[in-house]
Protein backbone atom coordinates (compact mmCIF):
# COMPACT_ATOMS: atom_id res chain seq x y z
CA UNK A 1 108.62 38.35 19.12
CA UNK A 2 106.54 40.07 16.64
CA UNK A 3 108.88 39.95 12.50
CA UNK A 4 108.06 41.05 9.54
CA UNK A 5 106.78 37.25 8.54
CA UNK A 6 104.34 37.47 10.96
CA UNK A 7 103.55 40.66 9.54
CA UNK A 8 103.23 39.46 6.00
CA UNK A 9 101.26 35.96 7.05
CA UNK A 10 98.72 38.23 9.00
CA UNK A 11 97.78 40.89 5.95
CA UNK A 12 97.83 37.86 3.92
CA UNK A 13 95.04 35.82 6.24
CA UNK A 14 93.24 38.91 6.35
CA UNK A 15 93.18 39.87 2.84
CA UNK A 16 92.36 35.76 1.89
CA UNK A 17 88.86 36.96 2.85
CA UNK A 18 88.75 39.24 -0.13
CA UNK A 19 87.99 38.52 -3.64
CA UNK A 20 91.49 38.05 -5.46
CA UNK A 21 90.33 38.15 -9.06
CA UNK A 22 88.58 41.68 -8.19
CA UNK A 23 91.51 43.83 -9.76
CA UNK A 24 90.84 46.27 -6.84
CA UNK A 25 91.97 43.64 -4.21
CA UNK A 26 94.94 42.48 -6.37
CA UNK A 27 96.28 46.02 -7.20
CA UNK A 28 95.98 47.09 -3.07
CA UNK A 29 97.80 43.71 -2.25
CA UNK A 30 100.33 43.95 -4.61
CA UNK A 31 100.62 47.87 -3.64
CA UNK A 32 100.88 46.96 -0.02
CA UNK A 33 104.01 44.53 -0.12
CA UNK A 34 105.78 47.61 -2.38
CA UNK A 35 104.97 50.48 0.31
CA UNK A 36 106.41 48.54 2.70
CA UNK A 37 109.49 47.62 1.02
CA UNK A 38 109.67 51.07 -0.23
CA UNK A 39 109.66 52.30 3.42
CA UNK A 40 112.04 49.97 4.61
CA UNK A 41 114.78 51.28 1.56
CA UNK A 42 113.77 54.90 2.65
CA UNK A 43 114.49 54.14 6.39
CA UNK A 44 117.51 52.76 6.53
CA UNK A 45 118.85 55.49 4.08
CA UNK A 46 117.84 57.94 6.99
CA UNK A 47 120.09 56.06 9.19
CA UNK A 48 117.41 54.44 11.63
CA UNK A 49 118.22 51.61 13.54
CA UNK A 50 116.76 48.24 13.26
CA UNK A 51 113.95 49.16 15.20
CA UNK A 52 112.62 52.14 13.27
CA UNK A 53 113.63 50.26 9.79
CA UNK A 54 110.96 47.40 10.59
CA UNK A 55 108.47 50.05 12.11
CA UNK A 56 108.70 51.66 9.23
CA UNK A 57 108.14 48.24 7.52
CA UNK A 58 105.58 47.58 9.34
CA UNK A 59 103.50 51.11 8.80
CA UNK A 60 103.78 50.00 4.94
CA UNK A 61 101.95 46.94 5.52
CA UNK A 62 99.28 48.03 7.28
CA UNK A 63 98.73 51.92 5.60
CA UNK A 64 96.08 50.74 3.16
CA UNK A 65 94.30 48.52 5.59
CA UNK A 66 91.01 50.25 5.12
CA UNK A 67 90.94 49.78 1.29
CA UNK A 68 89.97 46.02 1.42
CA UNK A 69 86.77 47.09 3.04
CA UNK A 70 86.34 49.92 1.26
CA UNK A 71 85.94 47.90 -2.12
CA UNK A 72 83.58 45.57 -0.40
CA UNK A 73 81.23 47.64 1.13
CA UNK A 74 81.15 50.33 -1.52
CA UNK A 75 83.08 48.72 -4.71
CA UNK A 76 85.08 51.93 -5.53
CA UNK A 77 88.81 53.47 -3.97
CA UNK A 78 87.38 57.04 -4.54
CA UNK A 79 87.14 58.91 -0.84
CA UNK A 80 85.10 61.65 -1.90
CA UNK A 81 82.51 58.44 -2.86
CA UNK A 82 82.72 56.27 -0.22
CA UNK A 83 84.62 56.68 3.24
CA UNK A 84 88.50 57.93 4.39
CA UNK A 85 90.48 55.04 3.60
CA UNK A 86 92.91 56.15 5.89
CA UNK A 87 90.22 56.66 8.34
CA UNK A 88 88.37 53.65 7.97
CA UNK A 89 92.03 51.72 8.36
CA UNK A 90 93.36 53.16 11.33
CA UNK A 91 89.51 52.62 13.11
CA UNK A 92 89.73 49.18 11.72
CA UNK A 93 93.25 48.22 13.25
CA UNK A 94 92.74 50.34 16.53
CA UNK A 95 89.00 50.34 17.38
CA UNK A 96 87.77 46.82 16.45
CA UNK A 97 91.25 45.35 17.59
CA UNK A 98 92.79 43.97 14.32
CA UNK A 99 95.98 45.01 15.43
CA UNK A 100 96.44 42.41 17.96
CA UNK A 101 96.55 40.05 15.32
CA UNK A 102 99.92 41.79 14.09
CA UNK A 103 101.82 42.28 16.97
CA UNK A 104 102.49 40.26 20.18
CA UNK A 105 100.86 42.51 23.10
CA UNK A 106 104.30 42.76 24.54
CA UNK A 107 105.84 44.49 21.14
CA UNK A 108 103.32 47.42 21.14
CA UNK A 109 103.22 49.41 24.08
CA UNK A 110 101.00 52.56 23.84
CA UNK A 111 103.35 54.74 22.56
CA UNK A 112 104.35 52.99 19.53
CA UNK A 113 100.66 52.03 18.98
CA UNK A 114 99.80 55.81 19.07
CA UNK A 115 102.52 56.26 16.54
CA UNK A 116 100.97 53.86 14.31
CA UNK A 117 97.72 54.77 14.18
CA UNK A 118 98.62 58.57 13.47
CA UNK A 119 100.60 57.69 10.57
CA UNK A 120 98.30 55.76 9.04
CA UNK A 121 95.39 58.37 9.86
CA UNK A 122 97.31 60.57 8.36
CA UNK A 123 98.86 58.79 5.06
CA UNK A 124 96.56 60.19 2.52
CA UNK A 125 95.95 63.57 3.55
CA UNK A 126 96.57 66.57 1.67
CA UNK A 127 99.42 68.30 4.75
CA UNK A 128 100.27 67.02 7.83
CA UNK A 129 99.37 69.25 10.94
CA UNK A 130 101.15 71.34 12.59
CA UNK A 131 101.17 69.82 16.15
CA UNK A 132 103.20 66.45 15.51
CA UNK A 133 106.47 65.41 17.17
CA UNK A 134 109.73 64.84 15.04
CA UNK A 135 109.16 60.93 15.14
CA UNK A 136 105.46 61.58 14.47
CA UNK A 137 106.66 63.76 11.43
CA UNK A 138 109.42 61.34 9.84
CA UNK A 139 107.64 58.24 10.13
CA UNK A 140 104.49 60.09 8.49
CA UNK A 141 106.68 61.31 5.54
CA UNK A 142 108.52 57.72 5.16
CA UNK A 143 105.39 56.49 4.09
CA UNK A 144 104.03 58.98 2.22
CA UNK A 145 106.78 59.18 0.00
CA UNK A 146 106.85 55.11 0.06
CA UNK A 147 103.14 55.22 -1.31
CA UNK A 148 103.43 58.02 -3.87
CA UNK A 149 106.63 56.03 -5.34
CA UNK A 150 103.94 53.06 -5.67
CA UNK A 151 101.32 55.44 -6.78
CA UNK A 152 103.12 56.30 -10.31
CA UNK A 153 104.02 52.57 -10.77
CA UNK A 154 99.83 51.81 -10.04
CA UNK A 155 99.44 54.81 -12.82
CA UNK A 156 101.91 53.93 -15.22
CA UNK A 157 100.83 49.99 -15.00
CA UNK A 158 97.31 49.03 -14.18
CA UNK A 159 93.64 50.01 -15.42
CA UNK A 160 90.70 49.69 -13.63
CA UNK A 161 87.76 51.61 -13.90
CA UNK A 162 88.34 54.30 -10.38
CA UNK A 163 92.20 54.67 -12.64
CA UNK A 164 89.97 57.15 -14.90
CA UNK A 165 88.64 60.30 -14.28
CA UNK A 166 85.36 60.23 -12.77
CA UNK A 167 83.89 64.12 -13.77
CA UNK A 168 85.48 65.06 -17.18
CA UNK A 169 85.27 67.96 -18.78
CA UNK A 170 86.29 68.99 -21.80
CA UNK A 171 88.40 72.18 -22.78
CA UNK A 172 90.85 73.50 -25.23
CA UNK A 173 92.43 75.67 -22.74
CA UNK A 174 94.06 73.09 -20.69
CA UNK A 175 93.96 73.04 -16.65
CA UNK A 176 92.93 76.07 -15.32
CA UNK A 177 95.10 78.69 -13.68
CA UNK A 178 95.00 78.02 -9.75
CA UNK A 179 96.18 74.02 -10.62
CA UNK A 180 99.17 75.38 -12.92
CA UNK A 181 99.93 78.13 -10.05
CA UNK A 182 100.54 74.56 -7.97
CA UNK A 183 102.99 73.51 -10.41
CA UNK A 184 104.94 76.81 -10.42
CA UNK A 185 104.97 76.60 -6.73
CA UNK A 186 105.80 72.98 -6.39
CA UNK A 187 102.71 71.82 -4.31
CA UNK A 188 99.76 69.39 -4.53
CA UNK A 189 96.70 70.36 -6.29
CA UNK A 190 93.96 70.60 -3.98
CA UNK A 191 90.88 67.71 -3.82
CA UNK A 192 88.43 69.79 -6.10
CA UNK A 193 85.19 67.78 -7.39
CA UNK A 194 84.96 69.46 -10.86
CA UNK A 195 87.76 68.50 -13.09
CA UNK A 196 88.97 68.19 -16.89
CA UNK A 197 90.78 64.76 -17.42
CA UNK A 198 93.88 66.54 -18.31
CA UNK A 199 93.57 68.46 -14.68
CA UNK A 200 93.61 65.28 -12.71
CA UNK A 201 96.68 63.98 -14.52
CA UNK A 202 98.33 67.51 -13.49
CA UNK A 203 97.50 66.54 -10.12
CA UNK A 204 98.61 63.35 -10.22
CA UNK A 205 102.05 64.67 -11.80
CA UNK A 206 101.84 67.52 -8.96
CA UNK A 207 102.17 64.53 -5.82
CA UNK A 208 106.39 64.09 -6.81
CA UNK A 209 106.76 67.53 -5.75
CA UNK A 210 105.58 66.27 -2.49
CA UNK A 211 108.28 63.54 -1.91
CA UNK A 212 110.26 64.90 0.83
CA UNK A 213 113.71 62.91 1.06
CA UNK A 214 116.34 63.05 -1.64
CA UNK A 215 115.83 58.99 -1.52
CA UNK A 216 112.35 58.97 -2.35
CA UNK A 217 113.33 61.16 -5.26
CA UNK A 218 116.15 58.85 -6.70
CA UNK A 219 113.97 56.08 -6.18
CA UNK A 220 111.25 57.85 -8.05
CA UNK A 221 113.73 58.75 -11.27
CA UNK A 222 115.06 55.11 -11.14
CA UNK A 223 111.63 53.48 -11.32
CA UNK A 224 110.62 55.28 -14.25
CA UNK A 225 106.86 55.14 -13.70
CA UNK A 226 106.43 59.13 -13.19
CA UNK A 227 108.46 59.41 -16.67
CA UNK A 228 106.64 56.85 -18.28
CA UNK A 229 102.93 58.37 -17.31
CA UNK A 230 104.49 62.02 -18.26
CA UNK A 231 105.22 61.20 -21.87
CA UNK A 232 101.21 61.82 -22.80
CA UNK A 233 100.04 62.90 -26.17
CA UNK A 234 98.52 66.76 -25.47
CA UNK A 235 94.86 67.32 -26.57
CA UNK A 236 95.12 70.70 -27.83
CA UNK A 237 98.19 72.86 -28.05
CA UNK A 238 97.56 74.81 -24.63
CA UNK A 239 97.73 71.10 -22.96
CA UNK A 240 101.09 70.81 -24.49
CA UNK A 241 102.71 73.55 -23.79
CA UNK A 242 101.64 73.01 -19.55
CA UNK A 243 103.03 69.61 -20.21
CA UNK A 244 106.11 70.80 -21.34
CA UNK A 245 106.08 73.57 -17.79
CA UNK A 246 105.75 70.08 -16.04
CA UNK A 247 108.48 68.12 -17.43
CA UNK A 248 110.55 70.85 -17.00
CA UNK A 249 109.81 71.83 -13.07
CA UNK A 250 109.75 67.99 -12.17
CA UNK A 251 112.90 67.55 -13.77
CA UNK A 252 114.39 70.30 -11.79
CA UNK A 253 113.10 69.18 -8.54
CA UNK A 254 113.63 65.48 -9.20
């Protein structure tokens, strides 16, 4: 019977094959073991069963599966750069067969497989589509909202060289117009190429509106990491007075 040691002693034999004092490998390891815990809080605050909590478990620990290989075959976590994370992951754990090493055949019939695979396909994009089930759709958003809590702690905590802006430009003015519209309307910012420092910490900011359970929201405020990364000096007085629209929607929706 497949349990969440076995889960944890097979990511670990797997990631042993990695580099450790690469800061990449050590933040994604260490990033890995909070998802999952994060998903298993949000989980059984929805009321699933045992079942569902360790799926959900489970879907935490193996979400980021592609970013191990990522780093190694292209030394950077930026998509756009490299390859789908997500993508790369799911192919990974469902084409080559990594899987197996997880679960015992007998604990992953098709179905649940499917389920897997989807939600980890699916963990970094900007929307989910419009043709999943209910499960399809709950699991999906248990782990998103897992990895975004993780995501401001990562922010808030650790520097590494893909943690800073990779196209910066400079402007007085502050982030343009259609990212500040995203604010207003309580959205993520759209993957654009071309951005100012300042507009990829909006979007960064812009991922709690996102978070879709009141849960992943308290967990969020407790933590303290989306405060902590908030409370930025402004680089021109335009920058501070869209901070200040920030703070204030977050706070609302938070």
């Amino acid at each position: 019977m497949t349990d969440k040691n076995r889960i944890k002693n097979t990511f670990k034999d797997y990631t042993d094959k990695y580099d450790p004092s690469d800061v990449k490998i050590s933040l994604k390891i260490d990033h890995t073991y909070r998802v999952a815990e994060n998903a298993k809080i949000i989980a059984k605050d929805l009321g699933l069963d045992e079942n569902g909590v360790f799926l959900a478990f489970c879907m935490g620990m193996l979400h980021d599966f592609g970013r191990f290989e990522q780093v190694r075959q292209y030394g950077t976590f930026i998509d756009r750069k490299s390859v789908d994370h997500a993508e790369l992951g799911a192919d990974l754990l469902f084409h080559d067969g990594y899987i197996r090493s997880f679960f015992d055949e007998t604990d992953l019939d098709a179905q649940t497989a499917s389920l897997i695979e989807k939600v980890i396909r699916l963990h970094n994009k900007l929307a989910l589509p419009e043709d999943l089930t209910e499960t399809e759709i709950l699991f999906c958003n248990i782990i998103r909202d897992a990895d975004k809590i993780d995501i401001f702690r990562v922010l808030s905590e650790v520097e590494y060289e893909d943690g800073k802006a990779g196209e910066i430009r400079s402007t007085p003015d502050g982030a343009r117009e259609s990212i500040m519209q995203c604010v207003r309307e309580h959205r993520c910012v759209p993957r654009i190429g071309d951005r100012t420092e300042f507009e990829i910490w909006v979007s960064r900011y812009c991922m709690a509106f996102e978070l879709v359970y009141p849960i992943s929201r308290k967990l969020t405020r407790q933590q303290g990491c989306l405060a902590k990364i908030l409370d930025r000096k402004a680089q021109s007085p335009a920058e501070q007075e869209q901070l200040e629209l920030i703070r204030r929607e977050l706070s609302y929706y938070l």
